[in-house]
PDB file of N, CA and C in Angstrom:
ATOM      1  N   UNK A   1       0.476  72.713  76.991  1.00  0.00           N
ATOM      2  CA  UNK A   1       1.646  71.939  76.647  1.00  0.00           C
ATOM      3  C   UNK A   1       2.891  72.728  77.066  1.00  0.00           C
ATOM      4  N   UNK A   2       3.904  72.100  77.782  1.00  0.00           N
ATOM      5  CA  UNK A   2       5.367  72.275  77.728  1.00  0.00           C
ATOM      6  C   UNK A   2       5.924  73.221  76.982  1.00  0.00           C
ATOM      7  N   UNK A   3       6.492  74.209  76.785  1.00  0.00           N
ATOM      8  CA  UNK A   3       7.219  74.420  75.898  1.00  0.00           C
ATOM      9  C   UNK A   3       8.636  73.824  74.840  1.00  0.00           C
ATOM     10  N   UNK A   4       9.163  72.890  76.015  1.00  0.00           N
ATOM     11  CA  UNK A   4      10.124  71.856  75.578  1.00  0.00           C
ATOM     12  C   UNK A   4       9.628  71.055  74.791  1.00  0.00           C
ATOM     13  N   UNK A   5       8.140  70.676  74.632  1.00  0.00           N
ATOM     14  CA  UNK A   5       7.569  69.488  74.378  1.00  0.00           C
ATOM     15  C   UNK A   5       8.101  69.620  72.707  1.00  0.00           C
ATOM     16  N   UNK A   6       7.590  71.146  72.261  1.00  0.00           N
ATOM     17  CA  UNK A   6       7.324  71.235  70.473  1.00  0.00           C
ATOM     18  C   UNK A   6       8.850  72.234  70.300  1.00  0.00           C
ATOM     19  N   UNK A   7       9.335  72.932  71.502  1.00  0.00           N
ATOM     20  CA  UNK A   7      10.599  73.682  71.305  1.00  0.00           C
ATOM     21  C   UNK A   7      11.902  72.657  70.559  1.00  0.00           C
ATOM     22  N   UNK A   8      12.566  73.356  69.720  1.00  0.00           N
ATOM     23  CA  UNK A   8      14.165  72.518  69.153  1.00  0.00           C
ATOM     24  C   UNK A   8      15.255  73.543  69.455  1.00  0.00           C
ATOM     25  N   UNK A   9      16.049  73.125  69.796  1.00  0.00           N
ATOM     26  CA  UNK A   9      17.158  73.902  70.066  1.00  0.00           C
ATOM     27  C   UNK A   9      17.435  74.678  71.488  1.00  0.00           C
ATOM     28  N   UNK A  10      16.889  73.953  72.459  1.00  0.00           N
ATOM     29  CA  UNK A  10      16.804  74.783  73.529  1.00  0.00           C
ATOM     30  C   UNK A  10      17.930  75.188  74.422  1.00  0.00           C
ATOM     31  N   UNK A  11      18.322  76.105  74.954  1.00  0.00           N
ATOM     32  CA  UNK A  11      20.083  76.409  75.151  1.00  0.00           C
ATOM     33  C   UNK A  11      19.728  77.719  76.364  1.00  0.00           C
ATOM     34  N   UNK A  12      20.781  77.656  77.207  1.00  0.00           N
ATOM     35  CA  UNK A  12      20.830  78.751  77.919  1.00  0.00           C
ATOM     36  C   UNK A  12      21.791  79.509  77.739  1.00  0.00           C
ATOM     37  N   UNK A  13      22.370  80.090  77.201  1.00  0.00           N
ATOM     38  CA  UNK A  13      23.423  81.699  76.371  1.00  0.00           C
ATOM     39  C   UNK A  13      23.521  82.209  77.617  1.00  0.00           C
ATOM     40  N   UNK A  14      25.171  82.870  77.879  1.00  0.00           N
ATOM     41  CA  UNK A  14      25.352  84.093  79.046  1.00  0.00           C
ATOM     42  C   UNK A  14      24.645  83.587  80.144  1.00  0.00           C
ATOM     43  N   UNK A  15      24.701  82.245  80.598  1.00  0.00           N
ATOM     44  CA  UNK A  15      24.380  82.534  81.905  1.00  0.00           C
ATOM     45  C   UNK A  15      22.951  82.309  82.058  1.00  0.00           C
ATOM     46  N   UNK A  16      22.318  83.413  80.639  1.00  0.00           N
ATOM     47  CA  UNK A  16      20.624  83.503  81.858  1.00  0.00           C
ATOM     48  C   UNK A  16      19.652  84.129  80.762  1.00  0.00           C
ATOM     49  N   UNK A  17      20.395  84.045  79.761  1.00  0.00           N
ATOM     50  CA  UNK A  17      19.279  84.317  78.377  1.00  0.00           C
ATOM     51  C   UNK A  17      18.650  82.886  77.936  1.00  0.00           C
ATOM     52  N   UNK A  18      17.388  81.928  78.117  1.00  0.00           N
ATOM     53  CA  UNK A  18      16.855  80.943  77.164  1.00  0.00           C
ATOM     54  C   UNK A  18      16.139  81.261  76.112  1.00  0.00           C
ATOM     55  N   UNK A  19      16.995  80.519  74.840  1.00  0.00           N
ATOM     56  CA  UNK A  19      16.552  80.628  73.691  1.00  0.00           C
ATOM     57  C   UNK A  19      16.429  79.450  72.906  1.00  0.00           C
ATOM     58  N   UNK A  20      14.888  79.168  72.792  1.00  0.00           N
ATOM     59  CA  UNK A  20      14.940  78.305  71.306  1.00  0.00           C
ATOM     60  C   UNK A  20      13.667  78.798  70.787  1.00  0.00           C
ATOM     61  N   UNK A  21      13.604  77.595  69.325  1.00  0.00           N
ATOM     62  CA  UNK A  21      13.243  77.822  68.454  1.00  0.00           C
ATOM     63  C   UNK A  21      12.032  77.176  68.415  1.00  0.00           C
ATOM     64  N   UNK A  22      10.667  77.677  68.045  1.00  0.00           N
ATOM     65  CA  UNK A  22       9.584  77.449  68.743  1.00  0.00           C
ATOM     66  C   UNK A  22       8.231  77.844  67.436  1.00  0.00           C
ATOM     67  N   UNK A  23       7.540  77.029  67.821  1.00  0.00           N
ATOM     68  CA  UNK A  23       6.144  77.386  66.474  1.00  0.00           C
ATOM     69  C   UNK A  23       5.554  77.952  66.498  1.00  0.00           C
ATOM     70  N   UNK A  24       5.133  78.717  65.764  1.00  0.00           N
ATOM     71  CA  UNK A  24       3.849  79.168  65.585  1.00  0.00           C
ATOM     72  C   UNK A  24       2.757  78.605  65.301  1.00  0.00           C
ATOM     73  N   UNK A  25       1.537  79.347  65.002  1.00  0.00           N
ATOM     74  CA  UNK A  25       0.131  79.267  64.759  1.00  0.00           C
ATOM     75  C   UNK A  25      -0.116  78.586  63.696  1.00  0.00           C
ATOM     76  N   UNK A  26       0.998  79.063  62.567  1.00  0.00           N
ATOM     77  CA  UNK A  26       1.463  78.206  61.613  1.00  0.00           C
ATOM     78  C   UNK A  26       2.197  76.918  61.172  1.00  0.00           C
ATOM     79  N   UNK A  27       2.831  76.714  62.470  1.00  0.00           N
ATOM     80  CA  UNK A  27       4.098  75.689  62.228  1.00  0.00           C
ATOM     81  C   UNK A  27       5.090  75.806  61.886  1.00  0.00           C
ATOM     82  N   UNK A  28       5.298  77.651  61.523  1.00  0.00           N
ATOM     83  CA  UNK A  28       6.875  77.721  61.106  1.00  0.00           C
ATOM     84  C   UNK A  28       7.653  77.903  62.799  1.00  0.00           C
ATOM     85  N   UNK A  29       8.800  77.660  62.191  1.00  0.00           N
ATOM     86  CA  UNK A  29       9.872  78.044  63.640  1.00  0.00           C
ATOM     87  C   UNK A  29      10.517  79.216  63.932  1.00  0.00           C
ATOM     88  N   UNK A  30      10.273  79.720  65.105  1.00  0.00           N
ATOM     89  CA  UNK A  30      10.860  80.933  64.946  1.00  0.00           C
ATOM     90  C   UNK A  30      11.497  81.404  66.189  1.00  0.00           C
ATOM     91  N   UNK A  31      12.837  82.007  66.112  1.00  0.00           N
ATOM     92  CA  UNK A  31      13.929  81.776  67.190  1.00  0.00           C
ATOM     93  C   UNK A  31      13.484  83.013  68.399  1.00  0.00           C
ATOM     94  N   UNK A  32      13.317  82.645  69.665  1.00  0.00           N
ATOM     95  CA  UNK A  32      13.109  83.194  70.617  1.00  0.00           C
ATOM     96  C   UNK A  32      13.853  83.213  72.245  1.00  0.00           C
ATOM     97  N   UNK A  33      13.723  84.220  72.745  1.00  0.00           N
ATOM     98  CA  UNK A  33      14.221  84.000  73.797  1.00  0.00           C
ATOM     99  C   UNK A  33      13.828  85.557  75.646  1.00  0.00           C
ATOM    100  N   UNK A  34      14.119  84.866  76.304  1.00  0.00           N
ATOM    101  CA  UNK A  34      13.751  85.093  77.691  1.00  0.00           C
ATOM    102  C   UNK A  34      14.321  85.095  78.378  1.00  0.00           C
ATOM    103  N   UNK A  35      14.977  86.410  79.183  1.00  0.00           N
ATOM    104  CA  UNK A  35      15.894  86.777  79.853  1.00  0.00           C
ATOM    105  C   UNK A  35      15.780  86.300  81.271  1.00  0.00           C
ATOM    106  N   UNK A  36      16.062  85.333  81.813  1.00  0.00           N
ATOM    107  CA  UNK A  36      15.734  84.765  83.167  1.00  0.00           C
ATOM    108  C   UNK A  36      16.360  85.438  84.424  1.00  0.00           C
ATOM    109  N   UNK A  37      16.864  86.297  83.814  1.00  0.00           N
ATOM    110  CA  UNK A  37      17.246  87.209  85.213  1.00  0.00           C
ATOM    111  C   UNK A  37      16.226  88.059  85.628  1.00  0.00           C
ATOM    112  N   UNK A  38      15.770  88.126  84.824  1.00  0.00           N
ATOM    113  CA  UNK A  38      14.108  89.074  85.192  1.00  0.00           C
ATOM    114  C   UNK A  38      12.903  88.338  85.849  1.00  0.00           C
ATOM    115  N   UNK A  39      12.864  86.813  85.944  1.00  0.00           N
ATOM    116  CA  UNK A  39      12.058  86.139  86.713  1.00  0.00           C
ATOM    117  C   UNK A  39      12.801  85.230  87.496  1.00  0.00           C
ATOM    118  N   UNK A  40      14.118  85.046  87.528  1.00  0.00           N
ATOM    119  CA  UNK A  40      14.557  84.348  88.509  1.00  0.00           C
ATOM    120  C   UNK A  40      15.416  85.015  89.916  1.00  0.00           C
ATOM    121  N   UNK A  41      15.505  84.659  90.695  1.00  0.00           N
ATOM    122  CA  UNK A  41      16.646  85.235  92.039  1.00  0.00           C
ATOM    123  C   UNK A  41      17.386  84.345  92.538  1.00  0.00           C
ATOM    124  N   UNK A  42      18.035  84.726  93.240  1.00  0.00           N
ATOM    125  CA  UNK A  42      18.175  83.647  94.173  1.00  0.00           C
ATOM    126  C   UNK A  42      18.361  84.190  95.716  1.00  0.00           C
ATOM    127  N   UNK A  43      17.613  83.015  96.368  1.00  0.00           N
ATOM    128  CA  UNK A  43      17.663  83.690  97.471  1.00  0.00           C
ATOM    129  C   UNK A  43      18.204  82.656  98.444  1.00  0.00           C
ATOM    130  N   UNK A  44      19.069  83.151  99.349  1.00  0.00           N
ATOM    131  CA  UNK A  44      20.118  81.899 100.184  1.00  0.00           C
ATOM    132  C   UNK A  44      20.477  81.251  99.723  1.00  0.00           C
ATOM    133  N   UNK A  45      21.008  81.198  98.331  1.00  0.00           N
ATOM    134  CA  UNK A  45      21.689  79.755  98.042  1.00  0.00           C
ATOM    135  C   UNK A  45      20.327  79.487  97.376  1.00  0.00           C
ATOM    136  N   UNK A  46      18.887  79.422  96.675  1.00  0.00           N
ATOM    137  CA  UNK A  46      18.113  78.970  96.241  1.00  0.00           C
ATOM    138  C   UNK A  46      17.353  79.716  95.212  1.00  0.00           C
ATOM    139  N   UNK A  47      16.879  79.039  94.098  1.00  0.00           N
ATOM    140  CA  UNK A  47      16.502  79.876  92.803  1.00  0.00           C
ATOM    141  C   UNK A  47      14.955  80.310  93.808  1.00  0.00           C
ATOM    142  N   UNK A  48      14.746  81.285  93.259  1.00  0.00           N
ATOM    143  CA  UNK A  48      13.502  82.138  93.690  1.00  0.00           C
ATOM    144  C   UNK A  48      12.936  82.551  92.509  1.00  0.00           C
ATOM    145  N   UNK A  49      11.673  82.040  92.208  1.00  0.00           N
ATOM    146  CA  UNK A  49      10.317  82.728  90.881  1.00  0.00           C
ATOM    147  C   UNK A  49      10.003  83.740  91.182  1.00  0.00           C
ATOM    148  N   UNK A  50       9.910  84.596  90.526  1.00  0.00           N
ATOM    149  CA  UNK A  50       9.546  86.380  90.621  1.00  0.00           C
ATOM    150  C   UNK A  50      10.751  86.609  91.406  1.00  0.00           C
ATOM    151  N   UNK A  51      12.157  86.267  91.297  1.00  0.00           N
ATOM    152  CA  UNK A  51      12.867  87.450  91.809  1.00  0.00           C
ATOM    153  C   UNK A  51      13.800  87.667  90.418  1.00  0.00           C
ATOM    154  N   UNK A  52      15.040  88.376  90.639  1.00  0.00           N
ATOM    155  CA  UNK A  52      15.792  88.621  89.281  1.00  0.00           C
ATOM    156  C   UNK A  52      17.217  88.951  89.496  1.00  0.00           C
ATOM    157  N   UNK A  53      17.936  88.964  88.617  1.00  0.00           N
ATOM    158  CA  UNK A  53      19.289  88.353  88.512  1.00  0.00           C
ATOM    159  C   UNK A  53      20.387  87.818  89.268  1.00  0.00           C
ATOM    160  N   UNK A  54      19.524  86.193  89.415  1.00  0.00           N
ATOM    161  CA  UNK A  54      19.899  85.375  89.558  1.00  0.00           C
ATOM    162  C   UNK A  54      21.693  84.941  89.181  1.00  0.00           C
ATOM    163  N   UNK A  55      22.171  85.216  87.673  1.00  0.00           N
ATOM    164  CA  UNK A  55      23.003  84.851  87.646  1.00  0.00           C
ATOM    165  C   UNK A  55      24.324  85.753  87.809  1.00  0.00           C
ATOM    166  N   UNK A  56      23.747  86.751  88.783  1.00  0.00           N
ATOM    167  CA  UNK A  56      24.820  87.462  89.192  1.00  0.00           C
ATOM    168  C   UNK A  56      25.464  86.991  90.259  1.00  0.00           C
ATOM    169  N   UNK A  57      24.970  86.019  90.741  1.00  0.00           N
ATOM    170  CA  UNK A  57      25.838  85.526  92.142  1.00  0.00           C
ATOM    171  C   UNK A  57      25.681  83.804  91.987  1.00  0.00           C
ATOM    172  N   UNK A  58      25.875  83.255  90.680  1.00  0.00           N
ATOM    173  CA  UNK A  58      25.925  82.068  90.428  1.00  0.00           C
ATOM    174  C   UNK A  58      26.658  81.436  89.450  1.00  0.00           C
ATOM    175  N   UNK A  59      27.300  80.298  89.559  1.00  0.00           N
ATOM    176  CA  UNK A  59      28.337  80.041  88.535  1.00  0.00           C
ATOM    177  C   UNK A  59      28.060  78.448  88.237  1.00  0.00           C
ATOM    178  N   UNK A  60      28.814  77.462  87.434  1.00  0.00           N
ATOM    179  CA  UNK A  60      28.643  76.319  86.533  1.00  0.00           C
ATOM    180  C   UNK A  60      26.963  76.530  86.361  1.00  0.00           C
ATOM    181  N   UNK A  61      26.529  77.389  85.950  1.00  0.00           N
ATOM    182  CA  UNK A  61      24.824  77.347  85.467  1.00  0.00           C
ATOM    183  C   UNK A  61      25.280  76.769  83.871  1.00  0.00           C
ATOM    184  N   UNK A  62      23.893  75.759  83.899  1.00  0.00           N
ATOM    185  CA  UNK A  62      23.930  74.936  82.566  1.00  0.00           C
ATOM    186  C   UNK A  62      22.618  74.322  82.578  1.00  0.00           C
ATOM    187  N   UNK A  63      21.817  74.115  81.233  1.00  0.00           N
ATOM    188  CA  UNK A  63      20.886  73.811  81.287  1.00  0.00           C
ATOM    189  C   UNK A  63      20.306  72.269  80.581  1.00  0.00           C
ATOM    190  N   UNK A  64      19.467  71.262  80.936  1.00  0.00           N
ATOM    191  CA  UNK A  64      19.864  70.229  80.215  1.00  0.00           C
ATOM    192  C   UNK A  64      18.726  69.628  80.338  1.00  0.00           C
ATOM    193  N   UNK A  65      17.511  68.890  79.177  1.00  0.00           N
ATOM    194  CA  UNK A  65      16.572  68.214  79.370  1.00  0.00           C
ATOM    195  C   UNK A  65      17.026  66.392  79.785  1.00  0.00           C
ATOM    196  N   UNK A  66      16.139  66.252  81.014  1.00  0.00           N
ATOM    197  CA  UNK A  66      16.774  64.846  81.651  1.00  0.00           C
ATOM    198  C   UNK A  66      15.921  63.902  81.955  1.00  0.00           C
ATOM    199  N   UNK A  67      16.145  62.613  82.485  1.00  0.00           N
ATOM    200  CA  UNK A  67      15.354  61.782  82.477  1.00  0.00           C
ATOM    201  C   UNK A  67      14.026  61.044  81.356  1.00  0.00           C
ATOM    202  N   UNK A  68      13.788  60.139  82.095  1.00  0.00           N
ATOM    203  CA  UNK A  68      12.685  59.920  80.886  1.00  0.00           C
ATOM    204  C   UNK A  68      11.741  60.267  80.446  1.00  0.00           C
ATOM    205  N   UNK A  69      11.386  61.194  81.248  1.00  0.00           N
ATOM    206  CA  UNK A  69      10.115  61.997  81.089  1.00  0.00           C
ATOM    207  C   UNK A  69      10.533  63.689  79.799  1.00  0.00           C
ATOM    208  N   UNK A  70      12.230  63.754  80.337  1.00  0.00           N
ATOM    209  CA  UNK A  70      12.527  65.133  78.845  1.00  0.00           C
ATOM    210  C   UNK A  70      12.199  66.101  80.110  1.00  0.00           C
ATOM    211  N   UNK A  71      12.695  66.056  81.216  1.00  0.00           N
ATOM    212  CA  UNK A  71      12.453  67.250  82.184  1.00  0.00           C
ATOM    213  C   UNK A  71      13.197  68.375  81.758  1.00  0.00           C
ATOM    214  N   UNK A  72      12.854  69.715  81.483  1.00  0.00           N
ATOM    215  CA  UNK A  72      13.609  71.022  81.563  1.00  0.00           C
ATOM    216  C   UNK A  72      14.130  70.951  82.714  1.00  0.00           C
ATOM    217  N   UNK A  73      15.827  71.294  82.967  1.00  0.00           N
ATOM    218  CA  UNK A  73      16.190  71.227  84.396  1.00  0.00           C
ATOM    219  C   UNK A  73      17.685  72.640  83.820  1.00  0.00           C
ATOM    220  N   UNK A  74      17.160  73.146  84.716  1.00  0.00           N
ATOM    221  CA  UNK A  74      18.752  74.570  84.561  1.00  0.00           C
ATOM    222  C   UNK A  74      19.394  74.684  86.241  1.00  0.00           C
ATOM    223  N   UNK A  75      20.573  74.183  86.070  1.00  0.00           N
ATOM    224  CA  UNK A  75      21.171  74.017  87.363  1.00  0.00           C
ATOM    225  C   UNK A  75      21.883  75.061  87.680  1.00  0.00           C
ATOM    226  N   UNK A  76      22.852  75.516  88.766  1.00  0.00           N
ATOM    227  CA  UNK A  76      23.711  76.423  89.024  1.00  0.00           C
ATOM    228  C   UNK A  76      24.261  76.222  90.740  1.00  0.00           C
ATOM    229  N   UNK A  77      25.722  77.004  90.582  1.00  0.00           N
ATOM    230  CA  UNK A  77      25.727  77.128  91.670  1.00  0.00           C
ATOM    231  C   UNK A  77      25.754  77.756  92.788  1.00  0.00           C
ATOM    232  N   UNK A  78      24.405  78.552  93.524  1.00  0.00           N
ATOM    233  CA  UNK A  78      24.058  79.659  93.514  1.00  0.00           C
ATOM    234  C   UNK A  78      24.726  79.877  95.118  1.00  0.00           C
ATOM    235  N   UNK A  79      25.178  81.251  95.249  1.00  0.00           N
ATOM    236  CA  UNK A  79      25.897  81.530  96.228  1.00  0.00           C
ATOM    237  C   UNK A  79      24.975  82.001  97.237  1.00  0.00           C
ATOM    238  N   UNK A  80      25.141  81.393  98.653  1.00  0.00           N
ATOM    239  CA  UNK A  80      23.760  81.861  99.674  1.00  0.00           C
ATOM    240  C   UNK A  80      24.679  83.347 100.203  1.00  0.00           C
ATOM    241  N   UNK A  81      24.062  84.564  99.941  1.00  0.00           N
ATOM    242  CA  UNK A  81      24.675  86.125  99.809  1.00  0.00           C
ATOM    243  C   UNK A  81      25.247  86.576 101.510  1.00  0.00           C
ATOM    244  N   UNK A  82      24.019  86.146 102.920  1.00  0.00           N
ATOM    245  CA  UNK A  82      24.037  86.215 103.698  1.00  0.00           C
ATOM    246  C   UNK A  82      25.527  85.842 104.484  1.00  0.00           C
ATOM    247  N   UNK A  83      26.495  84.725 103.852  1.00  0.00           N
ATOM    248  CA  UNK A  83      27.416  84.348 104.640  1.00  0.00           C
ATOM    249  C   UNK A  83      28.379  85.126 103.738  1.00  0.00           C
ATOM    250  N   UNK A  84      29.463  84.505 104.686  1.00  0.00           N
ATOM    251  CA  UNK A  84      31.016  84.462 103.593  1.00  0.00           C
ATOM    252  C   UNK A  84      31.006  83.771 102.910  1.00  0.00           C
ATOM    253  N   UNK A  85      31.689  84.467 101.279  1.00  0.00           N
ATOM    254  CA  UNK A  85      31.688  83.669 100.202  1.00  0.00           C
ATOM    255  C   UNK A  85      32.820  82.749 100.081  1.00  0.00           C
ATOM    256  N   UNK A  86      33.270  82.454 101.638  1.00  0.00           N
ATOM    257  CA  UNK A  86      33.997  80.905 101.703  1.00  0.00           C
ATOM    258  C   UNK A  86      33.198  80.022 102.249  1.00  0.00           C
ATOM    259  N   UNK A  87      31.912  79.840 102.107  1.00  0.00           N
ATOM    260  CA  UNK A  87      31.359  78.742 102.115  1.00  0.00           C
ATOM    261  C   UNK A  87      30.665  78.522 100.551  1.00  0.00           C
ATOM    262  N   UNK A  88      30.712  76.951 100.643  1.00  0.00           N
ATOM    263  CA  UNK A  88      30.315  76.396  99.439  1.00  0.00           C
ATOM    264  C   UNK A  88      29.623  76.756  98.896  1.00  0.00           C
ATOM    265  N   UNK A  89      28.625  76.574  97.974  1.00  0.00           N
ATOM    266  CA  UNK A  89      27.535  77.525  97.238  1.00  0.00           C
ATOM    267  C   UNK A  89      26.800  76.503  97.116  1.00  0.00           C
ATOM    268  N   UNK A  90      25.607  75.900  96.729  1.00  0.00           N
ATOM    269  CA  UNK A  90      24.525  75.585  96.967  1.00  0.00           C
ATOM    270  C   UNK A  90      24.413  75.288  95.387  1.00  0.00           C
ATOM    271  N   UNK A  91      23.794  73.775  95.504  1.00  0.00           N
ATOM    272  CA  UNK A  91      23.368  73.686  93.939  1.00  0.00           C
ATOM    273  C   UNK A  91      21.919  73.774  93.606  1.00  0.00           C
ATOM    274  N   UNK A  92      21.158  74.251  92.941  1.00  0.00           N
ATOM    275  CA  UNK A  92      19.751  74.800  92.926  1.00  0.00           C
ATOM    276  C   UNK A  92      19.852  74.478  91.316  1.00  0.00           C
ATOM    277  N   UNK A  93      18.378  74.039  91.183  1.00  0.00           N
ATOM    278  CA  UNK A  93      17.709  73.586  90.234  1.00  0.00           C
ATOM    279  C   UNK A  93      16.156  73.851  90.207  1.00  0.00           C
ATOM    280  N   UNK A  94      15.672  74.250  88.878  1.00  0.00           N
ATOM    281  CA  UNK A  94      14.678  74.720  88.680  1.00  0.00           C
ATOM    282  C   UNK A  94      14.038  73.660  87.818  1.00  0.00           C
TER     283      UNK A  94
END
C-alpha cells in the first residue's frame, strides 16, 4: 500500500523535508519524516531517484495530492545546471 493511502497530514517543510503522520502496527499515529535531498537530484532540469539535493538548485517546490486517483505529486522548478541560469528552469514532477 501507498503511503498516502493511510498517511494524514502530508506536507513538504524547507523545500525537501516530507513529513506526515503515519500508523503503526498498532494504529496509533505517529509523526515522521524523510529528507528528500538524500534520494532526490536533479539532473538537467529533471528530478533524478538516487541522486541528492535536489532542492538546492530548485525553487516554487510544493507538494500536492491530485486527481482522482489522490496521486502524490511534488513539483518544482528545477534549474538544468549545464546552461546559463538565464534560461528558464524546467518544471519536474515526481
Amino acid at each position: 500500500m501507498s503511503f498516502h493511502v493511510s498517511a494524514e497530514n502530508i506536507r513538504v517543510d524547507d523545500g525537501h523535508i516530507l513529513r506526515a503522520a503515519l500508523r503503526n502496527e498498532n494504529g496509533d499515529l505517529n509523526e515522521t519524516e524523510i529528507d528528500l535531498n538524500n534520494c532526490l537530484g536533479n539532473n538537467d532540469g529533471h528530478f533524478e531517484w538516487n541522486g541528492n539535493g535536489y532542492s538546492n538548485s530548485a525553487e516554487d517546490i510544493h507538494f500536492s495530492i491530485e486527481g482522482g486517483d489522490n496521486v502524490p505529486i511534488l513539483r518544482a522548478r528545477l534549474f538544468n545546471l549545464g546552461v546559463s541560469t538565464s534560461f528558464p528552469a524546467r518544471q519536474g514532477q515526481i
